[in-house]
Each structure stands twice: as structure tokens, then as C-alpha cells.
Protein backbone atom coordinates (compact mmCIF):
# COMPACT_ATOMS: atom_id res chain seq x y z
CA UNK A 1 -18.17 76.74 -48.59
CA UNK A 2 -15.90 75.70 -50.96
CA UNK A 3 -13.54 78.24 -50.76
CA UNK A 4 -12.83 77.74 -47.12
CA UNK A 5 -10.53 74.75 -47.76
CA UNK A 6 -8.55 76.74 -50.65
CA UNK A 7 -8.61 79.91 -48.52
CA UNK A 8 -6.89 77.58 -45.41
CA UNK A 9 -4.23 75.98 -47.93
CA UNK A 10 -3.84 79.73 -49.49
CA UNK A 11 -3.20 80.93 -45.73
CA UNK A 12 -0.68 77.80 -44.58
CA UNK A 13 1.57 77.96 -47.76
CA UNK A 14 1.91 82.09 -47.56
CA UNK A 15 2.33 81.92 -43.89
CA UNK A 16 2.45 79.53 -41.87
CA UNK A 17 4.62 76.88 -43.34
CA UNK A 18 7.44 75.89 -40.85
CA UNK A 19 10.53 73.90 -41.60
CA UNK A 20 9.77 71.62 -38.84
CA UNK A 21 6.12 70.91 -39.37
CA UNK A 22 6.40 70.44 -43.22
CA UNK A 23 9.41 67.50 -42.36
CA UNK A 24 7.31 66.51 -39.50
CA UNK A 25 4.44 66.00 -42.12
CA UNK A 26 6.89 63.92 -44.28
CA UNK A 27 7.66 61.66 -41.81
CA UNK A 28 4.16 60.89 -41.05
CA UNK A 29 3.16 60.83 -44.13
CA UNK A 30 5.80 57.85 -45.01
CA UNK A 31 4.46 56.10 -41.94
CA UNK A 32 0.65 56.62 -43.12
CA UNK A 33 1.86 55.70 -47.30
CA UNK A 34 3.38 52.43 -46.04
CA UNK A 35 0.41 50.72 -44.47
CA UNK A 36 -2.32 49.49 -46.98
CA UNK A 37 -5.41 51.36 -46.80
CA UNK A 38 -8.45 50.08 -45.39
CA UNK A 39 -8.67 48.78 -42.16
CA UNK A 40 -8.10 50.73 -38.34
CA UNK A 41 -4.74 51.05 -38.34
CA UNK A 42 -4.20 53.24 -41.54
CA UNK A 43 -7.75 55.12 -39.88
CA UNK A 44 -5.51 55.70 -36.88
CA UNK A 45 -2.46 56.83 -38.61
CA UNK A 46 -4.18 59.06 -41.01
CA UNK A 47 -6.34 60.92 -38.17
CA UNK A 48 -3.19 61.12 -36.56
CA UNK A 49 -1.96 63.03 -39.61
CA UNK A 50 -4.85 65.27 -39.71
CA UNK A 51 -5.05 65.93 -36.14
CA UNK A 52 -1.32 66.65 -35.13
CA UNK A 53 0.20 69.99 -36.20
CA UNK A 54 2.01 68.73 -38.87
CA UNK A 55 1.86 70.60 -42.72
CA UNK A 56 -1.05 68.45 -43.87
CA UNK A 57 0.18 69.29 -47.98
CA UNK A 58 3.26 67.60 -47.43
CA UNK A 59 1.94 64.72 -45.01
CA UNK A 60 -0.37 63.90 -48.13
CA UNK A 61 2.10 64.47 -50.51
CA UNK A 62 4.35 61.67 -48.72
CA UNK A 63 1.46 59.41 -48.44
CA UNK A 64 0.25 59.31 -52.09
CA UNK A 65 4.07 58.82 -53.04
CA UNK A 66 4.83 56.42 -50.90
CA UNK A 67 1.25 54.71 -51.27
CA UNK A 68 2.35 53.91 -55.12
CA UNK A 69 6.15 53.08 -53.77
CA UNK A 70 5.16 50.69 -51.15
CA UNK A 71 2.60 48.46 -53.47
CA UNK A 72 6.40 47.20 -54.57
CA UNK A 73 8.15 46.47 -51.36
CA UNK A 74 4.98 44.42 -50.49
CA UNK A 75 6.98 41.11 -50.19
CA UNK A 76 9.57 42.54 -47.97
CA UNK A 77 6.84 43.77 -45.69
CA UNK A 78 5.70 40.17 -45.55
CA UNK A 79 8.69 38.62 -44.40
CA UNK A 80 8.89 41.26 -41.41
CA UNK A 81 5.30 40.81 -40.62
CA UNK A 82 5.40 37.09 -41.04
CA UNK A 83 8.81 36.86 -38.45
CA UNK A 84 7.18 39.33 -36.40
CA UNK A 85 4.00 37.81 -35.85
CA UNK A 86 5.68 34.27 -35.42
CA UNK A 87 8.33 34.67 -33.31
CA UNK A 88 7.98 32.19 -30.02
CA UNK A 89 8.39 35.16 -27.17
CA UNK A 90 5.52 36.91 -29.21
CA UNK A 91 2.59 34.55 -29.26
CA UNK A 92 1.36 35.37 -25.71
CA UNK A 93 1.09 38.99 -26.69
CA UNK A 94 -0.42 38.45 -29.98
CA UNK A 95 -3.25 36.11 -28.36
CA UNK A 96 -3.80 38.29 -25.95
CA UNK A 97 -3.90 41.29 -28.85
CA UNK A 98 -5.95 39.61 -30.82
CA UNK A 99 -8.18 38.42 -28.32
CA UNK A 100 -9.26 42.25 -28.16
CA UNK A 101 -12.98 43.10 -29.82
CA UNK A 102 -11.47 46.40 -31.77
CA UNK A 103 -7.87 44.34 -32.71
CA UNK A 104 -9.04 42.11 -35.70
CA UNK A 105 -10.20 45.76 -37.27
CA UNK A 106 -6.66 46.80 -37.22
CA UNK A 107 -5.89 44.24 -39.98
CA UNK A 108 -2.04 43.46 -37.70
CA UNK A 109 -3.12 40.07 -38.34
CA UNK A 110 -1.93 40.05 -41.47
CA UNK A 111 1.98 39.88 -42.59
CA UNK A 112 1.87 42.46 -44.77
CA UNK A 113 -0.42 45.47 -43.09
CA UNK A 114 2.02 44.65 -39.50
CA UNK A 115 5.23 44.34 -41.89
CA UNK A 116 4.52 47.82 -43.38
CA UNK A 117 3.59 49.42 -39.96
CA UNK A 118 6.90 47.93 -38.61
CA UNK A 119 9.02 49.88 -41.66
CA UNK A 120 7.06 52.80 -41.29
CA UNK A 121 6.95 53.57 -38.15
CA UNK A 122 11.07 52.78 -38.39
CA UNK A 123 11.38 55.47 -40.75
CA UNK A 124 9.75 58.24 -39.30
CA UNK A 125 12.78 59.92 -37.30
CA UNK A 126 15.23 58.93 -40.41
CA UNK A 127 12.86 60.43 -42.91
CA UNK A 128 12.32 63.53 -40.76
CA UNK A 129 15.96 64.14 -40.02
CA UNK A 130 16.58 63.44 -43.72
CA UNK A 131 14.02 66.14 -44.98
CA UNK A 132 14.30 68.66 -42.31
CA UNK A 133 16.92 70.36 -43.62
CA UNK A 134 16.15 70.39 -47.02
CA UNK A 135 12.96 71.76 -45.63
CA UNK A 136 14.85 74.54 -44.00
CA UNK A 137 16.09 75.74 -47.15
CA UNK A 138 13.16 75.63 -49.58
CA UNK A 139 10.57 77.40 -47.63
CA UNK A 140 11.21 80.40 -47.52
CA UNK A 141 11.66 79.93 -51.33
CA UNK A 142 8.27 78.64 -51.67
CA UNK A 143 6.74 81.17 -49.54
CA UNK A 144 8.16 84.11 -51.18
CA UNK A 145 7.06 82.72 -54.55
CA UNK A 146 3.29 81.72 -53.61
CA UNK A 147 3.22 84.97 -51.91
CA UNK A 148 3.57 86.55 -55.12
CA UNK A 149 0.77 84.36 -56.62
CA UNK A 150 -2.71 86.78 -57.61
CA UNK A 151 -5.09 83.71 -56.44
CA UNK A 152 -2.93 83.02 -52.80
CA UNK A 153 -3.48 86.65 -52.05
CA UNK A 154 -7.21 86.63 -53.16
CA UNK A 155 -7.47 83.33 -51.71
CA UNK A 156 -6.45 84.33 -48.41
CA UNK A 157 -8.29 87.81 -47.93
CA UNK A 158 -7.21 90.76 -46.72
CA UNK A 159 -5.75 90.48 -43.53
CA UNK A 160 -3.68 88.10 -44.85
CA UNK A 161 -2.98 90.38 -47.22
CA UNK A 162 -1.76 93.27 -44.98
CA UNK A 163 0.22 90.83 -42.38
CA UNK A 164 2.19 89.44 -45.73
CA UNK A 165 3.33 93.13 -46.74
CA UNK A 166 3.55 94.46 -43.17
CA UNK A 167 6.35 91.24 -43.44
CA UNK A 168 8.10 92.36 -46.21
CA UNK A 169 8.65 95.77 -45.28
């Protein structure tokens, strides 16, 4: 049972790690990082992470980063929120929102969880464009190396095994 998980990460980092996916991951991860944990919006985001074929290592590599970054760009995520959730063409839609049974569980209500969702979701394309190439270029760098690893190719049984040198030859 345990080695299920370990055998799946042995299998995606050997094999199946694509360029796109692993920025795509980044990206969402940044998004996910940004918003403070606890309420239905980071829920949302992070199922969205685990449900979407991103690279799942990198997505939560990104979002324990930026989870640590973000605690210090807290007050700038306030002042976003705060002009965001004040602005006069707004307050219809926000009453409305909030009016909602499932919208006070999304925490938007407050300037800093809406504020961080705003700069998040903002960064996604730059952060993917950003990391996409560098992603293009370490791969297969990483792959050859972890391919080479005793536990990855124990980890990830033999078929894996026999696909991985069927690919070198």
C-alpha cells in the first residue's frame, strides 16, 4: 500500500514528465501557494491541482515555496483585496456573491484571501511562459539521471523497466 504512491512518483519522473505539464504544474502551483490555506477557495484550487494533468511534484513544489513567499506580500494582497471588494460598480455583485449559502466558505470576503487569488490567478500564464522553457531544457536531464537511480527502477517494476531500455536503445 505504501509503495503505490512511491511506485507512481518513480513512474512520472522516469517517464512521463513533460515540459508542458511540469510548467503547467508551476503555474498552478503559484496560484494554489498564494491563497491562504483553509477555507473553499484554496480546497478548489488545490483539487484543481490534483485533478488536472498537470506534474503534481512540481505543482507542490510551487505551492510550498510560494506558501512561505506569500506570508510576506500579505499587505499588498490586502490593498488589492480591500480596492477590489470596495469598488462602487462592484457592490451589487459582491451582495449578490455573498448572498450565496456556499460563498462565505470561500473566505473572498476577506481582503487578503480575494487579494491573493487576484495575484495568483494573474500570474499563472506569466509564470508558465516564464518556466516553460527552462522546463524544456532540464527534463530530459532529470529523466536521464533518475533513470539511472537503483530505487526509480525498483520502484517502478519491470515493465517500466523494459519500456525505459527499449528507449534508450
Amino acid at each position: 500500500m505504501l509503495l503505490k504512491p512511491l511506485r507512481m512518483a518513480a513512474r512520472a519522473f522516469a517517464l512521463k514528465m513533460s515540459p508542458r505539464r511540469m510548467a503547467a504544474g508551476l503555474a498552478l502551483g503559484t496560484a494554489v501557494g498564494m491563497v491562504p490555506k483553509g477555507n473553499l477557495t484554496a480546497v478548489v484550487l488545490m483539487t484543481l491541482l490534483c485533478a488536472l494533468r498537470v506534474n503534481l511534484a512540481a505543482g507542490l513544489f510551487a505551492v510550498l515555496v510560494v506558501s512561505i513567499v506569500a506570508s510576506f506580500a500579505d499587505p499588498l494582497f490586502h490593498e488589492i483585496g480591500y480596492a477590489v471588494l470596495t469598488a462602487e460598480g462592484l457592490q451589487e455583485t459582491w451582495i449578490w456573491f455573498f448572498n450565496r449559502p456556499l460563498a462565505l466558505w470561500t473566505d473572498l470576503n476577506n481582503t487578503v484571501v480575494m487579494g491573493s487569488l487576484l495575484v495568483g490567478l494573474a500570474s499563472m500564464y506569466p509564470v508558465y511562459r516564464a518556466t516553460w522553457p527552462i522546463c524544456e531544457r532540464s527534463v530530459p536531464i532529470i529523466q536521464e539521471r533518475v533513470r539511472k537511480w537503483k530505487i526509480v527502477i525498483w520502484l517502478a517494476g519491470a515493465s517500466v523497466t523494459d519500456r525505459m531500455s527499449a528507449a534508450g536503445e
